[in-house]
PDB file of N, CA and C in Angstrom:
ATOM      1  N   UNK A   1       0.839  -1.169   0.000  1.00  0.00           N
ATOM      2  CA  UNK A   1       0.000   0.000   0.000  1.00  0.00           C
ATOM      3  C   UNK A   1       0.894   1.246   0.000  1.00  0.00           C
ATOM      4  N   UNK A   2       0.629   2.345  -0.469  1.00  0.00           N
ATOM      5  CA  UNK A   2       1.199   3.732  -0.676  1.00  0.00           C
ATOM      6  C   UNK A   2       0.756   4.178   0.108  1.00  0.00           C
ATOM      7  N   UNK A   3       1.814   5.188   0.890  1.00  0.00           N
ATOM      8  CA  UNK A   3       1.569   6.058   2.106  1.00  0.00           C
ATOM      9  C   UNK A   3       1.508   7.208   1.229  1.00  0.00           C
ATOM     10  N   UNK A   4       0.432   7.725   1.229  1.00  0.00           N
ATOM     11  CA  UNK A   4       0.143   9.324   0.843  1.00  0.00           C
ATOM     12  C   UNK A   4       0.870  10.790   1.667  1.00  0.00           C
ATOM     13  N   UNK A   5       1.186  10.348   3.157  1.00  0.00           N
ATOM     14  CA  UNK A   5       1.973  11.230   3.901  1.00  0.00           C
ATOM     15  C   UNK A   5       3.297  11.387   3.613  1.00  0.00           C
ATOM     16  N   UNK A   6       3.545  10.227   2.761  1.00  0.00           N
ATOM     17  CA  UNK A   6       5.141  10.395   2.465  1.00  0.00           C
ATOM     18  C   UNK A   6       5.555  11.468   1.184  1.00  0.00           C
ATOM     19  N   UNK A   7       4.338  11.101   0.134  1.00  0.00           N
ATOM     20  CA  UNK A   7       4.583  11.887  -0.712  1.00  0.00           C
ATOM     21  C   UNK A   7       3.837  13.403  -1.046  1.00  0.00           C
ATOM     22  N   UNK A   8       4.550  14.628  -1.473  1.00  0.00           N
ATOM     23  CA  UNK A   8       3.853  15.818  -1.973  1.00  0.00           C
ATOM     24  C   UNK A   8       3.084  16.085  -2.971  1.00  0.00           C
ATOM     25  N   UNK A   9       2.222  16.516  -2.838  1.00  0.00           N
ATOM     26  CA  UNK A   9       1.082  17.081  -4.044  1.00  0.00           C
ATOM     27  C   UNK A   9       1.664  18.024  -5.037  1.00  0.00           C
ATOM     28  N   UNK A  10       2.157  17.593  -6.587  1.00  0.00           N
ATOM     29  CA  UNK A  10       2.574  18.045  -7.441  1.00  0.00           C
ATOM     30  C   UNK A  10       1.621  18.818  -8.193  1.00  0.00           C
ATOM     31  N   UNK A  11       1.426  19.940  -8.544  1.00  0.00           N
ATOM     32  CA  UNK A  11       0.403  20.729  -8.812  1.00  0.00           C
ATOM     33  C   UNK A  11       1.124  21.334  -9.907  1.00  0.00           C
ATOM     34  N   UNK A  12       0.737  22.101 -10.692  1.00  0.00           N
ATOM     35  CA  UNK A  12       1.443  23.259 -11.852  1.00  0.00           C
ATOM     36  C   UNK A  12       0.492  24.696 -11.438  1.00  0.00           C
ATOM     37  N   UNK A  13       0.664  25.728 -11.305  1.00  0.00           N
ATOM     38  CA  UNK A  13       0.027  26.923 -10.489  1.00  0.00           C
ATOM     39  C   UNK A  13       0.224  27.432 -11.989  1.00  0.00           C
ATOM     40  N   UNK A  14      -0.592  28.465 -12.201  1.00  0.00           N
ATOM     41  CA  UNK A  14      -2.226  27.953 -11.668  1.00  0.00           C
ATOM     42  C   UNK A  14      -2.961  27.014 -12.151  1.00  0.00           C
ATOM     43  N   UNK A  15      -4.190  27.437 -11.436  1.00  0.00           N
ATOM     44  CA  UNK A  15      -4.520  25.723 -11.547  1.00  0.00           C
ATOM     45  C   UNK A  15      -5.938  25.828 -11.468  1.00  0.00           C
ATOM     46  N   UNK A  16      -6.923  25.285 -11.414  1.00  0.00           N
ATOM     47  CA  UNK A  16      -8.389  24.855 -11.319  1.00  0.00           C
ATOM     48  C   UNK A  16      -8.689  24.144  -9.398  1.00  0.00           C
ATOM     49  N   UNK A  17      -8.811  24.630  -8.702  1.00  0.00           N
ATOM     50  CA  UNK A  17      -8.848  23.816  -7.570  1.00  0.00           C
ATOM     51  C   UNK A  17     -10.410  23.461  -6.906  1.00  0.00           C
ATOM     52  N   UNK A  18     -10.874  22.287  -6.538  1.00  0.00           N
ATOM     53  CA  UNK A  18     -12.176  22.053  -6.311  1.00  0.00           C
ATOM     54  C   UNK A  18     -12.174  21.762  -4.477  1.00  0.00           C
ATOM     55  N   UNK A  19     -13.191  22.451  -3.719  1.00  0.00           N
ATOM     56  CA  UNK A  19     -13.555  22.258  -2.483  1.00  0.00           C
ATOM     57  C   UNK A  19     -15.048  21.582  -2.177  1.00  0.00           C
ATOM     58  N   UNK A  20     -14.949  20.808  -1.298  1.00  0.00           N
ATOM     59  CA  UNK A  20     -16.307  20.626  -0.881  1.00  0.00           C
ATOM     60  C   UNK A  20     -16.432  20.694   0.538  1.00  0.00           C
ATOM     61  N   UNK A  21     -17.333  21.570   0.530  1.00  0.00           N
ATOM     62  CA  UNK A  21     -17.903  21.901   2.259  1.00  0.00           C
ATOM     63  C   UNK A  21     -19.418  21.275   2.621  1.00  0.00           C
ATOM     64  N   UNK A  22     -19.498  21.345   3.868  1.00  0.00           N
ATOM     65  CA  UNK A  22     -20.680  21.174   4.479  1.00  0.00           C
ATOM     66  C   UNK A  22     -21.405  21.749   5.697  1.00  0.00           C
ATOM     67  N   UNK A  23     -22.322  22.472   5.299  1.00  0.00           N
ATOM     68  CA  UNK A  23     -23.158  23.677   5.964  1.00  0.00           C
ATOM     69  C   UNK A  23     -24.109  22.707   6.802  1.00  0.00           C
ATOM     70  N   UNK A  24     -25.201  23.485   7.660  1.00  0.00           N
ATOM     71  CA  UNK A  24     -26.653  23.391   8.031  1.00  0.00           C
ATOM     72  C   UNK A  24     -27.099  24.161   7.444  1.00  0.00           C
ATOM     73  N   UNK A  25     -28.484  23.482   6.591  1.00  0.00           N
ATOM     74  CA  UNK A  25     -28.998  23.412   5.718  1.00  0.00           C
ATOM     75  C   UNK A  25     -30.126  24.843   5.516  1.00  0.00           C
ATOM     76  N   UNK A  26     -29.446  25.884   6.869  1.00  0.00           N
ATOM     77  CA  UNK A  26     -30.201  26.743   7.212  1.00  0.00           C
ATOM     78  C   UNK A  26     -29.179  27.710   7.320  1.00  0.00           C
ATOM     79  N   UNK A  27     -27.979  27.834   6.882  1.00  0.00           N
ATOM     80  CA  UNK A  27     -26.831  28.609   6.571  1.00  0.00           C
ATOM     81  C   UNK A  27     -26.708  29.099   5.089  1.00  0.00           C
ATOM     82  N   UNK A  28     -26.510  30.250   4.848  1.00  0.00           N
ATOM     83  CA  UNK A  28     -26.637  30.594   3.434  1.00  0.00           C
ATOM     84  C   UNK A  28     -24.952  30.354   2.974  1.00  0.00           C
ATOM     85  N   UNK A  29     -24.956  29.367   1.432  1.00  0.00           N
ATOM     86  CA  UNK A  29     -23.502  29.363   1.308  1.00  0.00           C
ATOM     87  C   UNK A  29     -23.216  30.970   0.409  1.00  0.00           C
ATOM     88  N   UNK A  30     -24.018  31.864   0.248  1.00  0.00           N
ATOM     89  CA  UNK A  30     -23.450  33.330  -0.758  1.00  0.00           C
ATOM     90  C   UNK A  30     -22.917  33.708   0.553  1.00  0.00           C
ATOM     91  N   UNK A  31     -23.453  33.747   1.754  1.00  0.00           N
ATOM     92  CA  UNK A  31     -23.090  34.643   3.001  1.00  0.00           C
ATOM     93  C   UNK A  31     -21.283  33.991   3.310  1.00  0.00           C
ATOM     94  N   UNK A  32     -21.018  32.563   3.035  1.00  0.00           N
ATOM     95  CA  UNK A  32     -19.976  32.081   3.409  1.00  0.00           C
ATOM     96  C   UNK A  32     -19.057  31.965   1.999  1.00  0.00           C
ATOM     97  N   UNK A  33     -19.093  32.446   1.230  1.00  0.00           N
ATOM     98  CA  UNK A  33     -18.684  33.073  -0.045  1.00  0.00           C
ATOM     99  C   UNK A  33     -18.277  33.923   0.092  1.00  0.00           C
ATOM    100  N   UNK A  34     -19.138  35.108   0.216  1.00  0.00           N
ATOM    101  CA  UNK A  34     -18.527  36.356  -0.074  1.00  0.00           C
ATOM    102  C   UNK A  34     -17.726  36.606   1.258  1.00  0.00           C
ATOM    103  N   UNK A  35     -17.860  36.323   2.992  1.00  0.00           N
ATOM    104  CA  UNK A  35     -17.181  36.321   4.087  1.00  0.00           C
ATOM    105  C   UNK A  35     -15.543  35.659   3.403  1.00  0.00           C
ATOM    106  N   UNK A  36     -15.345  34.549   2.763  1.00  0.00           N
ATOM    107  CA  UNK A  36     -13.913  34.319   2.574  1.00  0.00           C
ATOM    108  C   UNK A  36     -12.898  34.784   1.001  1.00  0.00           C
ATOM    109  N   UNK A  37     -14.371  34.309  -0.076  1.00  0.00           N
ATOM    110  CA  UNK A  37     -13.805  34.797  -1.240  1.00  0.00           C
ATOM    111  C   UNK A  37     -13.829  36.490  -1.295  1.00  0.00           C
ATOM    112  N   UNK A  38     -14.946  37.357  -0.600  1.00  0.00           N
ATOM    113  CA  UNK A  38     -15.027  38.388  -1.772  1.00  0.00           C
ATOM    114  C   UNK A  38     -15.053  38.304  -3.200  1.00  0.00           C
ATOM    115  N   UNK A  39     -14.799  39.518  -3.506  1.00  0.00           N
ATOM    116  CA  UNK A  39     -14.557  39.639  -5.318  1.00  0.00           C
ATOM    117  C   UNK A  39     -14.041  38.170  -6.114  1.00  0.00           C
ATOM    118  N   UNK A  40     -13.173  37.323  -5.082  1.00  0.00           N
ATOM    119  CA  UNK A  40     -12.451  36.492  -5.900  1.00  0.00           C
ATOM    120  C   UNK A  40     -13.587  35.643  -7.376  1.00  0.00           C
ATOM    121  N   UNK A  41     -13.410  35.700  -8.149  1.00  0.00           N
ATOM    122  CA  UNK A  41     -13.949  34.716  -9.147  1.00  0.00           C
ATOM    123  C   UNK A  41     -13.924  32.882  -8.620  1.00  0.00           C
ATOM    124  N   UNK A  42     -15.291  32.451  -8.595  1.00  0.00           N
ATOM    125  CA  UNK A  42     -15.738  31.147  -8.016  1.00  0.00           C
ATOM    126  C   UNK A  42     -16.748  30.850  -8.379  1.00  0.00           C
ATOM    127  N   UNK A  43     -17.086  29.729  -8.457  1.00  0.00           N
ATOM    128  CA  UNK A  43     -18.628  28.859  -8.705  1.00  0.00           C
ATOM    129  C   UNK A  43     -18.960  27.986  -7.646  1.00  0.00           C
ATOM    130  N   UNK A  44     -19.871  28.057  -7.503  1.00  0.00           N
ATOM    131  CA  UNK A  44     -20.609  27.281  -6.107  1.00  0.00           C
ATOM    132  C   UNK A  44     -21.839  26.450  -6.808  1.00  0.00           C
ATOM    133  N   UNK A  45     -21.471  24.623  -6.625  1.00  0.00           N
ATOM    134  CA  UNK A  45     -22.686  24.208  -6.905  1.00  0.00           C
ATOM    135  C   UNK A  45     -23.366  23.100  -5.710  1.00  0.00           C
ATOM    136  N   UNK A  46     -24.514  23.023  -5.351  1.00  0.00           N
ATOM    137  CA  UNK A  46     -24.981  22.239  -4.685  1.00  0.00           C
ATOM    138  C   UNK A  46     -24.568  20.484  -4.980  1.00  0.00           C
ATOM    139  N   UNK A  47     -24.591  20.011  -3.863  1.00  0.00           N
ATOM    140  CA  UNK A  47     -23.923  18.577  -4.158  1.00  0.00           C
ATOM    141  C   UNK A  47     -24.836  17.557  -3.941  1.00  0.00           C
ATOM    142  N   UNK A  48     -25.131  17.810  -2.481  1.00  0.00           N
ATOM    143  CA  UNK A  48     -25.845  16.267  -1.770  1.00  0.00           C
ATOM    144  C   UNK A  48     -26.644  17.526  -0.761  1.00  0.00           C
ATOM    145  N   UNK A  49     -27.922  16.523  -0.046  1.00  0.00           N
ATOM    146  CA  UNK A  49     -28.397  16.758   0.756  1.00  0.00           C
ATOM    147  C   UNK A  49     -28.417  15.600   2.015  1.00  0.00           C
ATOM    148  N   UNK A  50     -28.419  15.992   3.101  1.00  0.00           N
ATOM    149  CA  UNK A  50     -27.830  14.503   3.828  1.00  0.00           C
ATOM    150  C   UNK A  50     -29.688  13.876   3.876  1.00  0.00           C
ATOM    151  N   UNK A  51     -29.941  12.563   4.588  1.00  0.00           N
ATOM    152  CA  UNK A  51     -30.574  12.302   4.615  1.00  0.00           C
ATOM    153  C   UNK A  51     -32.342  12.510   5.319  1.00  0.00           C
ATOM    154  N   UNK A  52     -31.896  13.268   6.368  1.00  0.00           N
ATOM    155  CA  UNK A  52     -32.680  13.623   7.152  1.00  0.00           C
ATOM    156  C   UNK A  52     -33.122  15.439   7.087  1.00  0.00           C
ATOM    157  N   UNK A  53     -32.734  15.597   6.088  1.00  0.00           N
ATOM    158  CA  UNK A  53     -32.212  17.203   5.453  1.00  0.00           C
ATOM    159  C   UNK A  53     -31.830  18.168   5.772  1.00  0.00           C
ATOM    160  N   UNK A  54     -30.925  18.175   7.408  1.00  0.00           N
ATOM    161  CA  UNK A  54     -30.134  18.595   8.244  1.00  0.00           C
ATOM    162  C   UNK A  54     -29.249  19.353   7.488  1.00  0.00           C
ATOM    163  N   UNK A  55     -28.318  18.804   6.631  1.00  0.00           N
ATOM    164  CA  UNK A  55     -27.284  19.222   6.352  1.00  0.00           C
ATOM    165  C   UNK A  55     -26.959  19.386   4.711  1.00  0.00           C
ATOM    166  N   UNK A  56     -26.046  20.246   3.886  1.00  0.00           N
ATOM    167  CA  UNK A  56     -25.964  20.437   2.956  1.00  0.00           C
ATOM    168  C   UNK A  56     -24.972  20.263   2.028  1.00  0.00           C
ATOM    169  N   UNK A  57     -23.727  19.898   1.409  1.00  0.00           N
ATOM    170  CA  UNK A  57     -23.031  20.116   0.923  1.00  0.00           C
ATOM    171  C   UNK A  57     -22.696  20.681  -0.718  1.00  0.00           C
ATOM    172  N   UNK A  58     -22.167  21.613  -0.659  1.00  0.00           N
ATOM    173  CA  UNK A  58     -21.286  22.440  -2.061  1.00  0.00           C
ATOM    174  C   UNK A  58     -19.902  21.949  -2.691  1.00  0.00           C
ATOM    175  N   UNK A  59     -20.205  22.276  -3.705  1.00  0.00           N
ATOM    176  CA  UNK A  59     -18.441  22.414  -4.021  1.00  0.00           C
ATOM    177  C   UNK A  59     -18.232  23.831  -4.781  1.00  0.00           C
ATOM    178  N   UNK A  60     -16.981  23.819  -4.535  1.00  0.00           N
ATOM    179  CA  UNK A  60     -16.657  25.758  -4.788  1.00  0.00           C
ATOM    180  C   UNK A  60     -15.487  24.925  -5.461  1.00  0.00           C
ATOM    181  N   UNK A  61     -15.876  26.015  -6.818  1.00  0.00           N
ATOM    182  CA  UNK A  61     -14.036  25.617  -7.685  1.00  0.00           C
ATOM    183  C   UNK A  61     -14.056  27.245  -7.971  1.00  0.00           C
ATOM    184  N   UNK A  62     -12.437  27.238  -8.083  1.00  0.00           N
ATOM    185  CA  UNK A  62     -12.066  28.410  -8.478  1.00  0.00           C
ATOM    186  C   UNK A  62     -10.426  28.320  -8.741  1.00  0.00           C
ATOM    187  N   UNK A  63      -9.151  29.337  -9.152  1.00  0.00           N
ATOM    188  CA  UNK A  63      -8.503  29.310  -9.623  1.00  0.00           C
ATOM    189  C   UNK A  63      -7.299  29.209  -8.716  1.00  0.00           C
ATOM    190  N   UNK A  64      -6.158  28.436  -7.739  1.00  0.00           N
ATOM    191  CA  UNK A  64      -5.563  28.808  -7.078  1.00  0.00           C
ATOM    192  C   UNK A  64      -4.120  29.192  -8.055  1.00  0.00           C
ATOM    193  N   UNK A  65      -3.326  29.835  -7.460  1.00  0.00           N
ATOM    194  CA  UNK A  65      -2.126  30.557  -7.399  1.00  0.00           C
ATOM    195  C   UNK A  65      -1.332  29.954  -7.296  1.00  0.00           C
ATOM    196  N   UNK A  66      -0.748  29.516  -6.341  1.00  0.00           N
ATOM    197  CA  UNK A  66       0.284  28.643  -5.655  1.00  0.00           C
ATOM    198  C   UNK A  66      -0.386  27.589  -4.493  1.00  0.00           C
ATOM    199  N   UNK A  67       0.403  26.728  -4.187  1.00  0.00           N
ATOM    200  CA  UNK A  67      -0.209  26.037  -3.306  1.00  0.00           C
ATOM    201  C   UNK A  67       0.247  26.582  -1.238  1.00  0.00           C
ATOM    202  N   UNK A  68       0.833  27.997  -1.213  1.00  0.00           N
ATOM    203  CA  UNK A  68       0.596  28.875  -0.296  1.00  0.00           C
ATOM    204  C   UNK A  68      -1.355  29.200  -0.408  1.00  0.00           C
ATOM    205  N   UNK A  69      -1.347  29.304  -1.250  1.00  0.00           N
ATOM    206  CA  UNK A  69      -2.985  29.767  -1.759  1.00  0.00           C
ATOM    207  C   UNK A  69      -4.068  28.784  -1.557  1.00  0.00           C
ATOM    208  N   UNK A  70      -3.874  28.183  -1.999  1.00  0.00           N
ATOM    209  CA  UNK A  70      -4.560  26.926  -1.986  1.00  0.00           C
ATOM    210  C   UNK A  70      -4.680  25.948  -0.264  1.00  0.00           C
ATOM    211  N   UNK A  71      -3.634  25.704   0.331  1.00  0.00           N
ATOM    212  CA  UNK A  71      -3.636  25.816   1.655  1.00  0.00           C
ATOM    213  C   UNK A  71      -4.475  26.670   2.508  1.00  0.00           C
ATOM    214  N   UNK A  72      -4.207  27.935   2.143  1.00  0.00           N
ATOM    215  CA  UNK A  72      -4.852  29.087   2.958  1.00  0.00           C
ATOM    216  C   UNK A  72      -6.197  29.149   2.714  1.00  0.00           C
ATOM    217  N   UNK A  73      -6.839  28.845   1.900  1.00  0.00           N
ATOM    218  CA  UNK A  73      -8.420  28.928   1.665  1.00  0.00           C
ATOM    219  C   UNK A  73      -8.945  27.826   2.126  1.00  0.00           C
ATOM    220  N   UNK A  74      -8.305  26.444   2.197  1.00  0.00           N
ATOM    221  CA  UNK A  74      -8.960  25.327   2.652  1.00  0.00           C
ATOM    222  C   UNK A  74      -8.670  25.416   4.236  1.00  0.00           C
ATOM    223  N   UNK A  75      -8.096  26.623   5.242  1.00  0.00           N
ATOM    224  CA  UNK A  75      -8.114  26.283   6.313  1.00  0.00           C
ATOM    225  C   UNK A  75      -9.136  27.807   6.523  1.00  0.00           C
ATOM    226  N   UNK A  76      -8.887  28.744   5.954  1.00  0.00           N
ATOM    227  CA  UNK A  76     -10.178  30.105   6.220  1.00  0.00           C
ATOM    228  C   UNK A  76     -11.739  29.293   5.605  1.00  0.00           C
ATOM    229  N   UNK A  77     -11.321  28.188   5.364  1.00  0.00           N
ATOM    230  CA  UNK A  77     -13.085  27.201   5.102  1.00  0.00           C
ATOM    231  C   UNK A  77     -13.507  26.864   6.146  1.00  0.00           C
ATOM    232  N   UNK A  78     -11.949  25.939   6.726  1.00  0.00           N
ATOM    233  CA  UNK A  78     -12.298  25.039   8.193  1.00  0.00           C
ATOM    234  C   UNK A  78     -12.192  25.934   9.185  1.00  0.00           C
ATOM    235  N   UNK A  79     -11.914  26.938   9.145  1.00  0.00           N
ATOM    236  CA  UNK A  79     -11.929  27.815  10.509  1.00  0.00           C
ATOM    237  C   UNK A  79     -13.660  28.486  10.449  1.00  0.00           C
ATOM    238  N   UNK A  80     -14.289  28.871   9.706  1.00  0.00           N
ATOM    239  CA  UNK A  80     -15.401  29.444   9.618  1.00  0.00           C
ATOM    240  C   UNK A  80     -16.190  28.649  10.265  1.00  0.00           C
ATOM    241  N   UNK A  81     -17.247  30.001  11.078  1.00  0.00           N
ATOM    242  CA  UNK A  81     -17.818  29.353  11.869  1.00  0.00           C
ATOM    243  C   UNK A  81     -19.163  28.419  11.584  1.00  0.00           C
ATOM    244  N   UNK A  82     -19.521  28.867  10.055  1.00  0.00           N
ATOM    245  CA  UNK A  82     -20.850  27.785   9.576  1.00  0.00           C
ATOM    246  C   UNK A  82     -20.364  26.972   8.828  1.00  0.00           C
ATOM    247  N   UNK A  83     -19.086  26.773   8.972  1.00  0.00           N
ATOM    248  CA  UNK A  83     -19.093  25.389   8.043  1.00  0.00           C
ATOM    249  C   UNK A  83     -18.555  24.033   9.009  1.00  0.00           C
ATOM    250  N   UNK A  84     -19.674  23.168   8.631  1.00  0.00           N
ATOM    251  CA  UNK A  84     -18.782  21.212   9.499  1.00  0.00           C
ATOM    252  C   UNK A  84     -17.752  21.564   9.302  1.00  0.00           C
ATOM    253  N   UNK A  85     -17.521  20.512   7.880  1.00  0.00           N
ATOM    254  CA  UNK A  85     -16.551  19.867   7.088  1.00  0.00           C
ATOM    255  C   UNK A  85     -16.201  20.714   5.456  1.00  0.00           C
ATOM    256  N   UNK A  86     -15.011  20.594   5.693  1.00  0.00           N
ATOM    257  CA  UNK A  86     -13.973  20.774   4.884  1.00  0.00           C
ATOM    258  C   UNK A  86     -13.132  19.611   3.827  1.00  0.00           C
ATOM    259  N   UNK A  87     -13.830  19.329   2.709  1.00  0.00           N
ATOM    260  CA  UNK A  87     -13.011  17.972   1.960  1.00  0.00           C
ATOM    261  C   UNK A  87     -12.147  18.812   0.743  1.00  0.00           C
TER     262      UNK A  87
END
């Protein structure tokens, strides 16, 4: 089996990068958009709804820079306060 911790994520910048988050289903994702992206250029599409219809998930693609960049947006995701999960 391949240990994934051993090896680095080879990327070419820029790049196309895809996120998926997960809200309550009573959280607006434009409000948690514009709080991290602003202006930045992004698309937000609905994914899944969980079963009991609690919960919501998106995916946001948009363009990263470097992978300084790319890092930094997937932890200003997980730090926010309406979002679960961060994939």
């Amino acid at each position: 089996m391949i240990d994934l911790n051993k090896h680095k994520l080879e990327l070419t910048y820029p790049c196309s990068w895809k996120y998926k988050i997960v809200i309550l289903e009573t959280v607006n994702v434009k409000y948690i958009s514009k709080d991290i992206f602003g202006d930045r250029e992004h698309s937000i599409k609905e994914s899944n709804v969980s079963k009991k219809g609690k919960f919501k998930s998106y995916n946001i693609e948009l363009i990263v820079h470097n992978d300084d960049d790319r890092t930094e947006l997937h932890k200003l995701l997980g730090d926010h306060k309406d979002i679960k999960m961060v994939l």
